[in-house]
N, C-alpha and C. Protein backbone atom coordinates (compact mmCIF):
# COMPACT_ATOMS: atom_id res chain seq x y z
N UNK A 1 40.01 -74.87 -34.93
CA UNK A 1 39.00 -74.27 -34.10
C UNK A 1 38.48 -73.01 -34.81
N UNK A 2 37.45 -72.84 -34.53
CA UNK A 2 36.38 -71.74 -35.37
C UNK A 2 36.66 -70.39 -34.51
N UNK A 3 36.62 -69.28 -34.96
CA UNK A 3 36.88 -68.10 -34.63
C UNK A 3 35.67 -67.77 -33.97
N UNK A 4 35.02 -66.42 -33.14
CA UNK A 4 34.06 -66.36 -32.41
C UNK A 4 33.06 -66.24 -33.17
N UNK A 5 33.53 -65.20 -34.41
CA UNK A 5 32.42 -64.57 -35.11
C UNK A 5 32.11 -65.72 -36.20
N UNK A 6 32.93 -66.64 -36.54
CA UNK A 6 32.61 -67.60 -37.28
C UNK A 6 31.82 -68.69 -36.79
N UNK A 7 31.95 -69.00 -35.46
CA UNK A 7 30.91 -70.00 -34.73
C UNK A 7 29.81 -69.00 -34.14
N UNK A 8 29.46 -67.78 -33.98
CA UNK A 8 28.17 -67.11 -33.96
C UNK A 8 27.36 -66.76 -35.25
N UNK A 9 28.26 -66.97 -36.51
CA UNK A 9 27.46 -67.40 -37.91
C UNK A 9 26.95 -68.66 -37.71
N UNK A 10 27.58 -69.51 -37.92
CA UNK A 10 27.11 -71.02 -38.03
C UNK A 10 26.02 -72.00 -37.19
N UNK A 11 26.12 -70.81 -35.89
CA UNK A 11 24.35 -70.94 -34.87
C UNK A 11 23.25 -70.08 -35.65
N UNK A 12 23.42 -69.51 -36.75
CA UNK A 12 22.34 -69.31 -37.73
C UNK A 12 21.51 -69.91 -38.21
N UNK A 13 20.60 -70.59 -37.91
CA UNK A 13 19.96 -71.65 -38.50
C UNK A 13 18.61 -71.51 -39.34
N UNK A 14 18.14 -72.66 -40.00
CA UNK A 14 16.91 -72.18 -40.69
C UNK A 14 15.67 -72.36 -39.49
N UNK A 15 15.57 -72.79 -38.50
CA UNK A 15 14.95 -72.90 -37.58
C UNK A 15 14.84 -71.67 -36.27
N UNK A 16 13.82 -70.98 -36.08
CA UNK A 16 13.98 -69.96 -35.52
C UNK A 16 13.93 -70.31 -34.41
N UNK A 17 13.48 -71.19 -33.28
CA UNK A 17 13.36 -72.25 -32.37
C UNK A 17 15.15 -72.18 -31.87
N UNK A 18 15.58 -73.04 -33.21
CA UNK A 18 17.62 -73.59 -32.85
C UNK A 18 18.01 -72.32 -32.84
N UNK A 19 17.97 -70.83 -34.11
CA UNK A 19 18.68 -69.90 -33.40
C UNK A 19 18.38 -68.97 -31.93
N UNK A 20 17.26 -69.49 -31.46
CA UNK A 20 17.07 -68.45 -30.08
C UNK A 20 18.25 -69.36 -28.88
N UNK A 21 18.22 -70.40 -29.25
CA UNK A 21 18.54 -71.78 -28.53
C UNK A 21 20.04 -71.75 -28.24
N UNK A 22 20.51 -71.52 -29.48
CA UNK A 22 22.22 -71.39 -30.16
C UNK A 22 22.38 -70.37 -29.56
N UNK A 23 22.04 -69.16 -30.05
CA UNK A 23 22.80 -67.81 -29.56
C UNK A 23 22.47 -67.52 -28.14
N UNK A 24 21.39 -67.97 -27.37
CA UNK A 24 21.38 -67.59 -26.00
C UNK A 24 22.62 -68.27 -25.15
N UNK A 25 22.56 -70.01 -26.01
CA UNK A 25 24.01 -70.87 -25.42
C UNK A 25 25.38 -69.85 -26.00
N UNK A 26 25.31 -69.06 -26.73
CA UNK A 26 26.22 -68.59 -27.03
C UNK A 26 26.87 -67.44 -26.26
N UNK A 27 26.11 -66.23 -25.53
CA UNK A 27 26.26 -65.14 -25.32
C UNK A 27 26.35 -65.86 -24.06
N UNK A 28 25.96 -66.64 -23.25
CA UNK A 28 26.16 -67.32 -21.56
C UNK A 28 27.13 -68.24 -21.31
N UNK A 29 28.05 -68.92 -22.60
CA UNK A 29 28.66 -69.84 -22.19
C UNK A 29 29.68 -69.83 -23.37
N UNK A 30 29.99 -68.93 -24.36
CA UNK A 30 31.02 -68.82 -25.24
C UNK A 30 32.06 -69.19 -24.10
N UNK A 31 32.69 -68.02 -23.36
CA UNK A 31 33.61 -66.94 -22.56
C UNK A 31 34.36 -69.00 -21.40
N UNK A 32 33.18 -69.30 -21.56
CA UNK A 32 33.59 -70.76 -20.69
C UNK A 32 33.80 -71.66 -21.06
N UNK A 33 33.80 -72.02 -22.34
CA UNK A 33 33.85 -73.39 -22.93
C UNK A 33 35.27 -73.68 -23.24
N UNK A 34 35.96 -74.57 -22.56
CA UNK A 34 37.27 -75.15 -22.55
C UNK A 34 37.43 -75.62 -23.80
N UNK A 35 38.56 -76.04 -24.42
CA UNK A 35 38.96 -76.65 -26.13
C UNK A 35 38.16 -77.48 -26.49
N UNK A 36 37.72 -78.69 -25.58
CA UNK A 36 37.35 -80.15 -25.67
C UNK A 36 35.44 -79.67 -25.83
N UNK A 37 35.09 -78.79 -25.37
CA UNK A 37 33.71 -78.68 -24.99
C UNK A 37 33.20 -77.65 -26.18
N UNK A 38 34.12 -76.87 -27.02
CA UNK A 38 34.16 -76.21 -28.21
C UNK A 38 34.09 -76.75 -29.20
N UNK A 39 35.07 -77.65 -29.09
CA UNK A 39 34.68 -78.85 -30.50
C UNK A 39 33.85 -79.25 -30.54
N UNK A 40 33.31 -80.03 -29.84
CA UNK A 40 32.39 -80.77 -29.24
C UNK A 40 30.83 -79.99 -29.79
N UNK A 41 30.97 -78.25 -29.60
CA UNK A 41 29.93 -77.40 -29.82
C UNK A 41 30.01 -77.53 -31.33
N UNK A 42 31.16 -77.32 -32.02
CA UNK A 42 31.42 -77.15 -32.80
C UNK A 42 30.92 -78.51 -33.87
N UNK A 43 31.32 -79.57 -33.59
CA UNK A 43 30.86 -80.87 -34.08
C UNK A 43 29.25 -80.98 -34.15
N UNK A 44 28.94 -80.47 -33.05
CA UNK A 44 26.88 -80.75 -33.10
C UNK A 44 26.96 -79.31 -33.98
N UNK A 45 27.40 -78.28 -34.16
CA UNK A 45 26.83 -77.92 -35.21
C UNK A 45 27.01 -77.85 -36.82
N UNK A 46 27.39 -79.13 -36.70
CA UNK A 46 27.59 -79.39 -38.51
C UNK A 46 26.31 -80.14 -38.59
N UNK A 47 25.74 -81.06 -37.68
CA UNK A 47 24.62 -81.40 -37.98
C UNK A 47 22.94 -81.13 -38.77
N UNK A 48 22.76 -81.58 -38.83
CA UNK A 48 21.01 -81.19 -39.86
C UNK A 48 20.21 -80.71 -38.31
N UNK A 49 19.33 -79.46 -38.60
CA UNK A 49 18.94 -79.03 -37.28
C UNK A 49 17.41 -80.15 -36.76
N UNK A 50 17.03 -80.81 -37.70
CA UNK A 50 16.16 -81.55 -36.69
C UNK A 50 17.44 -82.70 -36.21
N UNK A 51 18.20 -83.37 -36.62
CA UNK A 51 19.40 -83.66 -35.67
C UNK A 51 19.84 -83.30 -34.32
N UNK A 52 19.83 -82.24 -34.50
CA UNK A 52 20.52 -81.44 -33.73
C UNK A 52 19.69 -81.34 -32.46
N UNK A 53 18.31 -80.75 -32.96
CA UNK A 53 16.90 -80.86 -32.00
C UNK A 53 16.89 -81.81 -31.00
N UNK A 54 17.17 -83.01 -32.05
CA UNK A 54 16.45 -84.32 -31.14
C UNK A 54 17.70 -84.70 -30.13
N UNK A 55 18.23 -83.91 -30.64
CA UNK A 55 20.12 -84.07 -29.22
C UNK A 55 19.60 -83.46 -28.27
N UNK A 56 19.22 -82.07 -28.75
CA UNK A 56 18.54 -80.91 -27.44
C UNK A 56 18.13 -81.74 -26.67
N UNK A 57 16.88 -82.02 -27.12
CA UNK A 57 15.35 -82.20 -26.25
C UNK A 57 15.15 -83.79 -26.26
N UNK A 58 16.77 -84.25 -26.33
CA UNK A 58 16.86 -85.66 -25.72
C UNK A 58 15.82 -86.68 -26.16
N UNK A 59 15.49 -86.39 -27.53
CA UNK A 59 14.80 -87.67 -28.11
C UNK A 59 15.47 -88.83 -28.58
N UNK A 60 16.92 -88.46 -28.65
CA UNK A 60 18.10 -89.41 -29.18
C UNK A 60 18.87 -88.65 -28.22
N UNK A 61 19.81 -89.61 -28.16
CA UNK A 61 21.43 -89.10 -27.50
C UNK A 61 22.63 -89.37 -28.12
N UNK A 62 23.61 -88.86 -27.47
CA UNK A 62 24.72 -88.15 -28.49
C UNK A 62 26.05 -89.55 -27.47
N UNK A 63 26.67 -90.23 -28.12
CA UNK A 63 27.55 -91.20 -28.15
C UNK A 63 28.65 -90.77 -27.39
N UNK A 64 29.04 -89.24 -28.24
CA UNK A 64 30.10 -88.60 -28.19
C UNK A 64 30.19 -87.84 -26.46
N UNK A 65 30.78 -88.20 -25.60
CA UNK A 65 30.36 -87.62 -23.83
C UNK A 65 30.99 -86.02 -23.78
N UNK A 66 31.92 -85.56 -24.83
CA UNK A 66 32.11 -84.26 -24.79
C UNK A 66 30.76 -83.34 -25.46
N UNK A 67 30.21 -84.03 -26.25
CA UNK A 67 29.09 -83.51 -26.95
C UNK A 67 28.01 -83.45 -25.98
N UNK A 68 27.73 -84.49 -24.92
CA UNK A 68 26.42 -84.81 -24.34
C UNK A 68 26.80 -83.92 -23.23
N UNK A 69 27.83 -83.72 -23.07
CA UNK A 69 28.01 -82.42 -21.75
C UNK A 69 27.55 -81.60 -22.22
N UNK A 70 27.43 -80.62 -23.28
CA UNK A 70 27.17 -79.45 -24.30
C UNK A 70 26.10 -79.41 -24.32
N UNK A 71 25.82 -80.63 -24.67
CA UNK A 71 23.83 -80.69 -24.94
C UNK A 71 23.40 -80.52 -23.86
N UNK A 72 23.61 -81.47 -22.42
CA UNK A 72 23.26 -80.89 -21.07
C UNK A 72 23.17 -79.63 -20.68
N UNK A 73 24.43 -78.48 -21.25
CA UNK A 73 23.89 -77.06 -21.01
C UNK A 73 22.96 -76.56 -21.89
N UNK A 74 23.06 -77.02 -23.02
CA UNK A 74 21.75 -76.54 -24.24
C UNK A 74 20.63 -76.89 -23.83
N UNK A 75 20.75 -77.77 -23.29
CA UNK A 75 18.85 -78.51 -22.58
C UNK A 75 18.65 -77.37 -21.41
N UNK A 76 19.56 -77.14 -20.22
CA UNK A 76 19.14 -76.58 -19.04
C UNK A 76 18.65 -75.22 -19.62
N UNK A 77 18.21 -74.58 -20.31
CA UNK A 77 17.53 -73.28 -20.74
C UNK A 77 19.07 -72.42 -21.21
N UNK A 78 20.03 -73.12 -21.89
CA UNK A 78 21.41 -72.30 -22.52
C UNK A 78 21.71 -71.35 -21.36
């Protein structure tokens, strides 16, 4: 598991769009995210950010149901 300050690097993105996106999910829902729902955060962000996007804003969906919970809070406005 990724340390705090190491998973608030890695929502750095080249997309200025994914980092408003990332760090707002970050600062509202770090403090809550249980083990399973961290990874899970943690796993969508190894992805390529138009990847990642099309998870957001539900142009594709995510297989993985710990992941698609995650994305459900990333979609509702983080």
């Amino acid at each position: 598991m990724l340390s705090d300050s190491t998973l608030r690097w890695r929502c750095r993105r080249g997309k200025k769009e994914l980092d408003l996106l990332l760090a707002r999910f970050l600062e509202r829902h770090l403090a809550d995210l249980d083990e399973v729902q961290r990874a899970a955060f943690e796993r969508l962000l190894a992805l390529e950010d138009e990847d990642l996007l099309d998870l957001i804003f539900a142009r594709t969906r995510s297989a993985d149901p710990a992941a698609a919970a995650v994305l459900r809070r990333l979609a509702n406005g983080a």
